[in-house]
C-alpha atoms as a PDB file:
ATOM      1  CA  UNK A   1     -10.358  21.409  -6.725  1.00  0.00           C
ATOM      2  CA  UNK A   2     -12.472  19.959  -4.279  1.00  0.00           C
ATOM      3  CA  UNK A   3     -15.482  21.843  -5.303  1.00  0.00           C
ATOM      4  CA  UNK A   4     -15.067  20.380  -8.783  1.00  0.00           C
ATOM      5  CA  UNK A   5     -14.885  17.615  -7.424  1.00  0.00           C
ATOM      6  CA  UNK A   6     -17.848  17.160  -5.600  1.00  0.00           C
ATOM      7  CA  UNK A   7     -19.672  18.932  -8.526  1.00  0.00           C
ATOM      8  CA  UNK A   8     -18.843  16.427 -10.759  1.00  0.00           C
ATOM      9  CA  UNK A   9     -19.224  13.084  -8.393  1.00  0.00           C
ATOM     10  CA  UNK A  10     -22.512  11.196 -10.099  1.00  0.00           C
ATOM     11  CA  UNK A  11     -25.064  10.205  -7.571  1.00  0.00           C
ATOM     12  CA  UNK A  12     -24.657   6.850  -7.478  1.00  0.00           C
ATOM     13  CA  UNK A  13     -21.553   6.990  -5.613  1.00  0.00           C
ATOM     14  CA  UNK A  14     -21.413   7.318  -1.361  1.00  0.00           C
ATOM     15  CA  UNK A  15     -23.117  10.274  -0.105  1.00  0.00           C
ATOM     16  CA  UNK A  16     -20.193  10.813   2.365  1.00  0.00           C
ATOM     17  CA  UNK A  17     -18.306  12.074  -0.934  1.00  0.00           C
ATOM     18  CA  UNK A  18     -21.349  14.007  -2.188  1.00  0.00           C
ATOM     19  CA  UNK A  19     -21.182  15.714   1.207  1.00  0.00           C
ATOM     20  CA  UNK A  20     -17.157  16.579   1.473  1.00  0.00           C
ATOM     21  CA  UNK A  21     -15.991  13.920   3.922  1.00  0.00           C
ATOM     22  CA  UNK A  22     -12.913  12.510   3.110  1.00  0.00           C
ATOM     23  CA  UNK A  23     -12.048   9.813   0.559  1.00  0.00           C
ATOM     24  CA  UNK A  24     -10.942   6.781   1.877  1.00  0.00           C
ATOM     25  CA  UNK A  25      -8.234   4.604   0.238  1.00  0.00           C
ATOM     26  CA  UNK A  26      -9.707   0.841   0.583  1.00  0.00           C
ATOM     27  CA  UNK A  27      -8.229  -2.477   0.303  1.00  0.00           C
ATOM     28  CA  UNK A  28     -10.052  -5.513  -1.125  1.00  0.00           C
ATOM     29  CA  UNK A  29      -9.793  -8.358   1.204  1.00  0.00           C
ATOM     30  CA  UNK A  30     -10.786 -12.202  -0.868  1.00  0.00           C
ATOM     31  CA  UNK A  31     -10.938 -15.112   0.488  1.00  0.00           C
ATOM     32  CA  UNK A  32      -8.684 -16.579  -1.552  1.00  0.00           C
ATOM     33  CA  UNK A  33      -4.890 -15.665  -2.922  1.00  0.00           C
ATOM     34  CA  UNK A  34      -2.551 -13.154  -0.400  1.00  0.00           C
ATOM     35  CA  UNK A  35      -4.937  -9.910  -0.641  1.00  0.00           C
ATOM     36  CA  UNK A  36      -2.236  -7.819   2.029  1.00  0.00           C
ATOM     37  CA  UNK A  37       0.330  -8.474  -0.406  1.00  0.00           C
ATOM     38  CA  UNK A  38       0.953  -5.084  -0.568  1.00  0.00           C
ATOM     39  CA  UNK A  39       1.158  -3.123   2.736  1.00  0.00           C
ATOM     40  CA  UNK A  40       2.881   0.120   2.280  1.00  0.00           C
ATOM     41  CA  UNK A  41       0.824   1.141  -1.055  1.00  0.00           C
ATOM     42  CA  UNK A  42      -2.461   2.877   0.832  1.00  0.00           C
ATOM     43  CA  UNK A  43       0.131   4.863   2.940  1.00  0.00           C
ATOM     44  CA  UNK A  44       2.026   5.978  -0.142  1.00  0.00           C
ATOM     45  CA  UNK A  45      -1.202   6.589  -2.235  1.00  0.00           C
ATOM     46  CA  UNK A  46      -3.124   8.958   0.928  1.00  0.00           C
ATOM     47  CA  UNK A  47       0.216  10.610   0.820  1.00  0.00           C
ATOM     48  CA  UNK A  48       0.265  11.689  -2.653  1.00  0.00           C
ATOM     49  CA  UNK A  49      -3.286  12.809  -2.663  1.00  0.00           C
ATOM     50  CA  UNK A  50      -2.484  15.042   0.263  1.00  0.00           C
ATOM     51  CA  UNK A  51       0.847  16.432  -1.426  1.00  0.00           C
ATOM     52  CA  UNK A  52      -1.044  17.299  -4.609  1.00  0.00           C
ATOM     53  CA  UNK A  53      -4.378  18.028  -4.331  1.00  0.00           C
ATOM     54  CA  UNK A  54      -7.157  19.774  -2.714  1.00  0.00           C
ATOM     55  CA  UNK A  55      -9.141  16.551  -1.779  1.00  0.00           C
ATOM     56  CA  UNK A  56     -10.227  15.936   1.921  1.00  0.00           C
ATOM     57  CA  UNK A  57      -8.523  12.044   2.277  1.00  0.00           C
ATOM     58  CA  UNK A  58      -8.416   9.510   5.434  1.00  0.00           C
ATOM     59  CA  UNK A  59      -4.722   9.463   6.722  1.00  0.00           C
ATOM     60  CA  UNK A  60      -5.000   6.036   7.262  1.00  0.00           C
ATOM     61  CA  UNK A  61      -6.609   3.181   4.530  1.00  0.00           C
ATOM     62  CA  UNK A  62      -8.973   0.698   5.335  1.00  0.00           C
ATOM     63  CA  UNK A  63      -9.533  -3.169   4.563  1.00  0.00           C
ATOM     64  CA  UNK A  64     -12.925  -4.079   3.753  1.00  0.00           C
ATOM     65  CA  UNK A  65     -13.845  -7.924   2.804  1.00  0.00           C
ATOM     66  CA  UNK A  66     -15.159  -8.534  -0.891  1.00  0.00           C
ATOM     67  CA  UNK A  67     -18.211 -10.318   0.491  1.00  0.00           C
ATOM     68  CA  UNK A  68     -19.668  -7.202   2.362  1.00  0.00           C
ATOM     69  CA  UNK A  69     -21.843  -4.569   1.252  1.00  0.00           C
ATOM     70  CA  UNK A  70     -19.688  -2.253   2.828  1.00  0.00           C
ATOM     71  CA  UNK A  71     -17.530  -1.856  -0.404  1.00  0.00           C
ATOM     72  CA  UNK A  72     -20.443  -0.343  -1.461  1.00  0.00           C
ATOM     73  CA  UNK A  73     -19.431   3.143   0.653  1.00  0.00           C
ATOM     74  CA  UNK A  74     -15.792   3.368  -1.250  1.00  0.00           C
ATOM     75  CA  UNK A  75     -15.699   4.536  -5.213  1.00  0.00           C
ATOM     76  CA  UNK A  76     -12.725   3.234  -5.451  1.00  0.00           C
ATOM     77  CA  UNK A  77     -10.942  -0.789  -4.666  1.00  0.00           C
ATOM     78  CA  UNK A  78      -7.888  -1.451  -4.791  1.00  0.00           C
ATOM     79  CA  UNK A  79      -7.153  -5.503  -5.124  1.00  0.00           C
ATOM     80  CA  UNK A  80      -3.849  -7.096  -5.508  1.00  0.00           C
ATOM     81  CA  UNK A  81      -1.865 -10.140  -5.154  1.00  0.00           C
ATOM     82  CA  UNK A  82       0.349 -12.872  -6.400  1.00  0.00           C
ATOM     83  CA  UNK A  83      -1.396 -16.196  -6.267  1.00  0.00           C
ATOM     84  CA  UNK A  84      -4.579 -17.602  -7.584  1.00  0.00           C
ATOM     85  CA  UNK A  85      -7.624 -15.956  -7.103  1.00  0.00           C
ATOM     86  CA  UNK A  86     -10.814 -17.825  -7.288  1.00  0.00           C
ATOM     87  CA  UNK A  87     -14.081 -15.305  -6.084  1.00  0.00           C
ATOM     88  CA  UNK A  88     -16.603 -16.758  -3.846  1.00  0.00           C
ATOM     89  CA  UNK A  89     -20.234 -16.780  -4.745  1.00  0.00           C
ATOM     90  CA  UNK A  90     -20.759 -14.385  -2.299  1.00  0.00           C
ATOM     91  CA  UNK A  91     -17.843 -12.216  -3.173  1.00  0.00           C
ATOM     92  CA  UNK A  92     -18.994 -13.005  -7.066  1.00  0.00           C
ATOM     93  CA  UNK A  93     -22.219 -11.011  -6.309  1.00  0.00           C
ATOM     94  CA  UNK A  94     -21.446  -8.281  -4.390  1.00  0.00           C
ATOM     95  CA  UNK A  95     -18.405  -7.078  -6.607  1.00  0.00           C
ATOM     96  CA  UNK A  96     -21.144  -7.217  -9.611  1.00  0.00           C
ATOM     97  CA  UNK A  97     -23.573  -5.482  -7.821  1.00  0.00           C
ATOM     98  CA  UNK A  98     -20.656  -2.860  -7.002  1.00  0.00           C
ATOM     99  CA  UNK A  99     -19.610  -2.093 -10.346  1.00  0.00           C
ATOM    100  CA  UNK A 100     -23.368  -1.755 -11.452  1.00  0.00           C
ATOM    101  CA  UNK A 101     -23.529   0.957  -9.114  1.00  0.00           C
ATOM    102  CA  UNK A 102     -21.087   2.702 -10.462  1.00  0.00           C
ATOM    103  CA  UNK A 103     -18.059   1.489  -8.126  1.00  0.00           C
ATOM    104  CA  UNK A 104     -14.333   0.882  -9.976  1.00  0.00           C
ATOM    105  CA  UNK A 105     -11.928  -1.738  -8.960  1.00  0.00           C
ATOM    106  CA  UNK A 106      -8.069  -1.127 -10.110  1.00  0.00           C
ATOM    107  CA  UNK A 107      -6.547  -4.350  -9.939  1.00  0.00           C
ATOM    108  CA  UNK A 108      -2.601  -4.857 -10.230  1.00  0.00           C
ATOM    109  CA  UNK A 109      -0.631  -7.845 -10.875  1.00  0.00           C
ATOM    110  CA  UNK A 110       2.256  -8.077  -7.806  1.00  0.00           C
ATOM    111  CA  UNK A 111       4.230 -10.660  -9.821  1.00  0.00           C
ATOM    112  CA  UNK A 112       4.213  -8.403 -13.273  1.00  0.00           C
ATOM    113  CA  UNK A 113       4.010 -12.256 -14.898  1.00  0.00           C
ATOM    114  CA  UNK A 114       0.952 -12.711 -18.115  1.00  0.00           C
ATOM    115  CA  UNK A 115       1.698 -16.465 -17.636  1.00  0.00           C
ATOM    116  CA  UNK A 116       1.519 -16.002 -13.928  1.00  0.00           C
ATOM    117  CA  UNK A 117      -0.979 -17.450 -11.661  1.00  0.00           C
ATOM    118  CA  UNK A 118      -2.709 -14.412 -10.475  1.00  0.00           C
ATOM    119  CA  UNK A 119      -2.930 -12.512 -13.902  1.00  0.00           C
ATOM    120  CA  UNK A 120      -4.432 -15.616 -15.390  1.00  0.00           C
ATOM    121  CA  UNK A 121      -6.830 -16.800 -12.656  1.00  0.00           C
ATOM    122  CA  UNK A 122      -7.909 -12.731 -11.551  1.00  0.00           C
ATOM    123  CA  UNK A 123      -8.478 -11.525 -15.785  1.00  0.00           C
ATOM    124  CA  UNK A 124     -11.072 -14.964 -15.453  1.00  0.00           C
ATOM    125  CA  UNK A 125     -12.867 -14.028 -12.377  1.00  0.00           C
ATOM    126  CA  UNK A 126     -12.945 -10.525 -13.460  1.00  0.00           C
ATOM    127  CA  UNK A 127     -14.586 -11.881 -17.288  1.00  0.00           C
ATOM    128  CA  UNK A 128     -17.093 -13.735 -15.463  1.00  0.00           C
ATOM    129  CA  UNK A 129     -18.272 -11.066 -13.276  1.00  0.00           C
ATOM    130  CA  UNK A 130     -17.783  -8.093 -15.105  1.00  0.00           C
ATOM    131  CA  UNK A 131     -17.050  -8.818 -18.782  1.00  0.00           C
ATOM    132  CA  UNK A 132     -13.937  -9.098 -21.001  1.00  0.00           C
ATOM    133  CA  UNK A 133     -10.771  -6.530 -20.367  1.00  0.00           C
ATOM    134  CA  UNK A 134     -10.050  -5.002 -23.298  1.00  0.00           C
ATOM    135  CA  UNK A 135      -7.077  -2.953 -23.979  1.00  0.00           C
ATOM    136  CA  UNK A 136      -7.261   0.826 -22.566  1.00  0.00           C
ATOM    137  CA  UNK A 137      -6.109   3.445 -25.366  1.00  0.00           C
ATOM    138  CA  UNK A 138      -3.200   5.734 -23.674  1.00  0.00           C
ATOM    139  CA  UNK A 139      -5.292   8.707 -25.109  1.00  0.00           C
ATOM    140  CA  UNK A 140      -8.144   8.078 -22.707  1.00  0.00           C
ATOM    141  CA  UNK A 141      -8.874  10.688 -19.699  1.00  0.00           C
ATOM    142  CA  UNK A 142      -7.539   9.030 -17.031  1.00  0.00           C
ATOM    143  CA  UNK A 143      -3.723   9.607 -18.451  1.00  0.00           C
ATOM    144  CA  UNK A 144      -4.987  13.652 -18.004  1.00  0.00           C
ATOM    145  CA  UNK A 145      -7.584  13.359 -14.988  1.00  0.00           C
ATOM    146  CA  UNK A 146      -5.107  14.933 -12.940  1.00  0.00           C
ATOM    147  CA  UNK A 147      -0.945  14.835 -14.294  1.00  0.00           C
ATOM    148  CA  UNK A 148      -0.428  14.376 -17.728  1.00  0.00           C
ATOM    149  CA  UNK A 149       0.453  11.373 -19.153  1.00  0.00           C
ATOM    150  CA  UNK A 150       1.415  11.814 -22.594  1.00  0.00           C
ATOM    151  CA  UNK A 151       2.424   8.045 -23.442  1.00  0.00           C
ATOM    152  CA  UNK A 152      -0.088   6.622 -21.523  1.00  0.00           C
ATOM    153  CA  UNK A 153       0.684   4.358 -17.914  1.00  0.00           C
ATOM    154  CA  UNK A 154       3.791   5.128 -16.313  1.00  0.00           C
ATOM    155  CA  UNK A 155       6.872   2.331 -16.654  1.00  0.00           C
ATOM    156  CA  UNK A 156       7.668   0.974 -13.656  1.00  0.00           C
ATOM    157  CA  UNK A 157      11.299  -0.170 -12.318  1.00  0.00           C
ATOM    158  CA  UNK A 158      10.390  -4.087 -12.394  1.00  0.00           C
ATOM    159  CA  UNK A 159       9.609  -3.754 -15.983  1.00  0.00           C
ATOM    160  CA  UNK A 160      12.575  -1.867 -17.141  1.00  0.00           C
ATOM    161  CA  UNK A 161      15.034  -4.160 -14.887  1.00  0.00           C
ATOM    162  CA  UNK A 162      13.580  -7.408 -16.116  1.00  0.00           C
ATOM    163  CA  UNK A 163      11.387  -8.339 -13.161  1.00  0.00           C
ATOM    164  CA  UNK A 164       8.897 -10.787 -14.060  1.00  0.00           C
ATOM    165  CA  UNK A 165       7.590 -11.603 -17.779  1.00  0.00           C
ATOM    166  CA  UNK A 166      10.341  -9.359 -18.414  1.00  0.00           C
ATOM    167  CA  UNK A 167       8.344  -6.947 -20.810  1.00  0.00           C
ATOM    168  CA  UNK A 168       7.217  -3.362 -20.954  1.00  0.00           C
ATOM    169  CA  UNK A 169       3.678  -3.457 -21.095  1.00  0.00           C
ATOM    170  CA  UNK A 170       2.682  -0.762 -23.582  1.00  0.00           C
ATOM    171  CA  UNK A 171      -1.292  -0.364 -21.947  1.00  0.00           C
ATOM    172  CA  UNK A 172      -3.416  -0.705 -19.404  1.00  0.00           C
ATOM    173  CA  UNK A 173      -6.744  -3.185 -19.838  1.00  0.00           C
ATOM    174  CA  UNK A 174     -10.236  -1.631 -18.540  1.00  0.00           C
ATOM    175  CA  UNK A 175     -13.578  -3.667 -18.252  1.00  0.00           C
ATOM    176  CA  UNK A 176     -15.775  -0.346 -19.840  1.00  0.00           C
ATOM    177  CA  UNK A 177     -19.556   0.847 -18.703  1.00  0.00           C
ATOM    178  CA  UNK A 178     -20.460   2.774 -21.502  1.00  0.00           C
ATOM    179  CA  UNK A 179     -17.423   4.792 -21.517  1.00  0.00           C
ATOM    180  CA  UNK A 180     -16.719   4.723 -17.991  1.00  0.00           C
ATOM    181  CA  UNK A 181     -13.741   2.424 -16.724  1.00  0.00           C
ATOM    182  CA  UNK A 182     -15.500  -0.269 -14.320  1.00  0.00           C
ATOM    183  CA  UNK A 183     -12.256  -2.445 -13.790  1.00  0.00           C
ATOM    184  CA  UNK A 184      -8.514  -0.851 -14.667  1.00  0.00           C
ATOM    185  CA  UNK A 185      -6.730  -3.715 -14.770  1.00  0.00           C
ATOM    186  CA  UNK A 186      -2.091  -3.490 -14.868  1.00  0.00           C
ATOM    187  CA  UNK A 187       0.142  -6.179 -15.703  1.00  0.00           C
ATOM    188  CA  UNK A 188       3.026  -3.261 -14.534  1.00  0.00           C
ATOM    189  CA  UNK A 189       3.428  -4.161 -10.605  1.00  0.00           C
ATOM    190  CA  UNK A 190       2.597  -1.042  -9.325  1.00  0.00           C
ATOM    191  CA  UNK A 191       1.877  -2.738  -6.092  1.00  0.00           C
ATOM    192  CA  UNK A 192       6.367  -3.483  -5.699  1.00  0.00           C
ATOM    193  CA  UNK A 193       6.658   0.322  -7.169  1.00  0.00           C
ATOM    194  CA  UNK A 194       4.609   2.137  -4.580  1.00  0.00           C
ATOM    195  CA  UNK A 195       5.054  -0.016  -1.309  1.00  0.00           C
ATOM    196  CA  UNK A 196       7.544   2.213   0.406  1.00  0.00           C
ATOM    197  CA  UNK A 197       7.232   4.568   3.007  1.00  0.00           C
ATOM    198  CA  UNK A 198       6.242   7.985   2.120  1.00  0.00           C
ATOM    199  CA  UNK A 199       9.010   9.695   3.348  1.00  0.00           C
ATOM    200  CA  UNK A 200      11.547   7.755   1.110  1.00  0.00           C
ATOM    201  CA  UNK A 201      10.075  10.210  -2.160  1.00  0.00           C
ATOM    202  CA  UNK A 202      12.665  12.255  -1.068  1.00  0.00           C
ATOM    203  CA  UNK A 203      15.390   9.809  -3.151  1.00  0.00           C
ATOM    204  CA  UNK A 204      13.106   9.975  -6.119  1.00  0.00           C
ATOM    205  CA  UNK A 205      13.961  12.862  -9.131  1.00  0.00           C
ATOM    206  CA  UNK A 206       9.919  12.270  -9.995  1.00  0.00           C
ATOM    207  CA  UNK A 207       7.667  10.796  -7.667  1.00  0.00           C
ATOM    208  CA  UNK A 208       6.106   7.484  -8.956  1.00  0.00           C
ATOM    209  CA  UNK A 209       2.895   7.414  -7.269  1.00  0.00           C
ATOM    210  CA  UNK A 210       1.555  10.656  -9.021  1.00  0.00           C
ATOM    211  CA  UNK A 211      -0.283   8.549 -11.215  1.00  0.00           C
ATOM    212  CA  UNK A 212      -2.304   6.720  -8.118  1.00  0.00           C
ATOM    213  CA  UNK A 213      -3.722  10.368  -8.011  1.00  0.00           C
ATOM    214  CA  UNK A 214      -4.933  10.114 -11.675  1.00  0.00           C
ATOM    215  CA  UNK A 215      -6.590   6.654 -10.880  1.00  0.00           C
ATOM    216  CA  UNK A 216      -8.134   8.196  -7.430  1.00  0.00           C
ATOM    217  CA  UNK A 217      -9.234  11.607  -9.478  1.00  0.00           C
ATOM    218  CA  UNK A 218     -10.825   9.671 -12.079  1.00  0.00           C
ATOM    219  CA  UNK A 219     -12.835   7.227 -10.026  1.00  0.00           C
ATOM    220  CA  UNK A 220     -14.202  10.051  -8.041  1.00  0.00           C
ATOM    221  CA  UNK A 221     -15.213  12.152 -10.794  1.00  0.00           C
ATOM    222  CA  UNK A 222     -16.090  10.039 -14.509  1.00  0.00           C
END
């Protein structure tokens, strides 16, 4: 798996990956909004990368700041949050600038809400940086990059228990590069369905962050 992997990693991403060091799971940090929203969710994510693949990954997540060019060594951001989120110029720029280069940001919506704060203020930001999400068919290859997905992004509990807008969102949206996902964008709240600690999987009949490792296979090999 690993050797795939690094086969198939395009050269604009960090050399670190073209040479086998580990990937690193890394945590967009704005200036505006509550970007550690989240905690648990790079502990849970490292840990399901471990348990089911071959890839060499960091056992411990990092933060880096939207407004430094050191996003630019991670192929993958996650970004997160319930409140409004307004980018500075500076962070405007250097998110473009990552995306160009060939860098993905999944953001998730904490508050599961389409007439929420954060869903309606981050979809903006994202638009005027990066272009217009569109919906993302459940056929595409990230639903097989890794598990198989057959009916496209896993449900989450908040959804099916009425948490938030109270709906089942059918789809994932996707700012596209040609046909390579530059933003992944979910209205499902995976950030309240994977902040546990790792060892609580044990409860679970089917592990809910397997599909983190689709997102994390995908970004490091479309």
């Amino acid at each position: 798996m690993k050797d795939a992997v690094r086969a198939a990693l395009p050269t604009a991403l960090p050399t670190a990956l073209l040479n086998g060091d580990a990937f690193v799971f890394a945590t967009a940090q704005y200036d505006s909004g509550d970007w550690d929203s989240a905690p648990m969710v790079p502990a849970n994510v490292i840990d399901a990368i471990a348990r089911y693949t071959a890839l060499p990954v960091a056992p411990q997540g990092v933060v880096v700041a939207l407004a430094s060019e050191a996003i630019f060594q991670y192929p993958l951001l996650f970004l997160t949050g319930h409140l409004p989120v307004r980018f500075t110029t500076r962070e405007a720029d250097v998110l473009r600038r990552y995306l160009q280069r060939g860098g993905m940001l999944f953001v998730d919506d904490h508050n599961h809400d389409v007439d929420g704060v954060f869903h309606k203020t981050v979809r903006e930001e994202i638009a005027r940086i990066a272009g217009a999400l569109v919906p993302l068919p459940n056929t595409h290859p990230l639903y097989r990059a890794f598990f198989a997905f057959e009916n496209g992004p896993p449900t989450t509990s908040h959804e099916m228990n009425g948490w938030g807008d109270n709906l089942v969102h059918e789809h994932l949206d996707a700012v596209m590069t040609g046909t390579r996902i530059a933003v992944l964008y979910s209205s499902k709240d995976y950030s309240s369905e994977w902040s546990y600690h790792p060892d609580n999987k044990r409860f679970l009949s089917v592990d809910n962050t397997r599909f983190a490792v689709n997102i994390v296979v995908y970004a490091l090999t479309r």
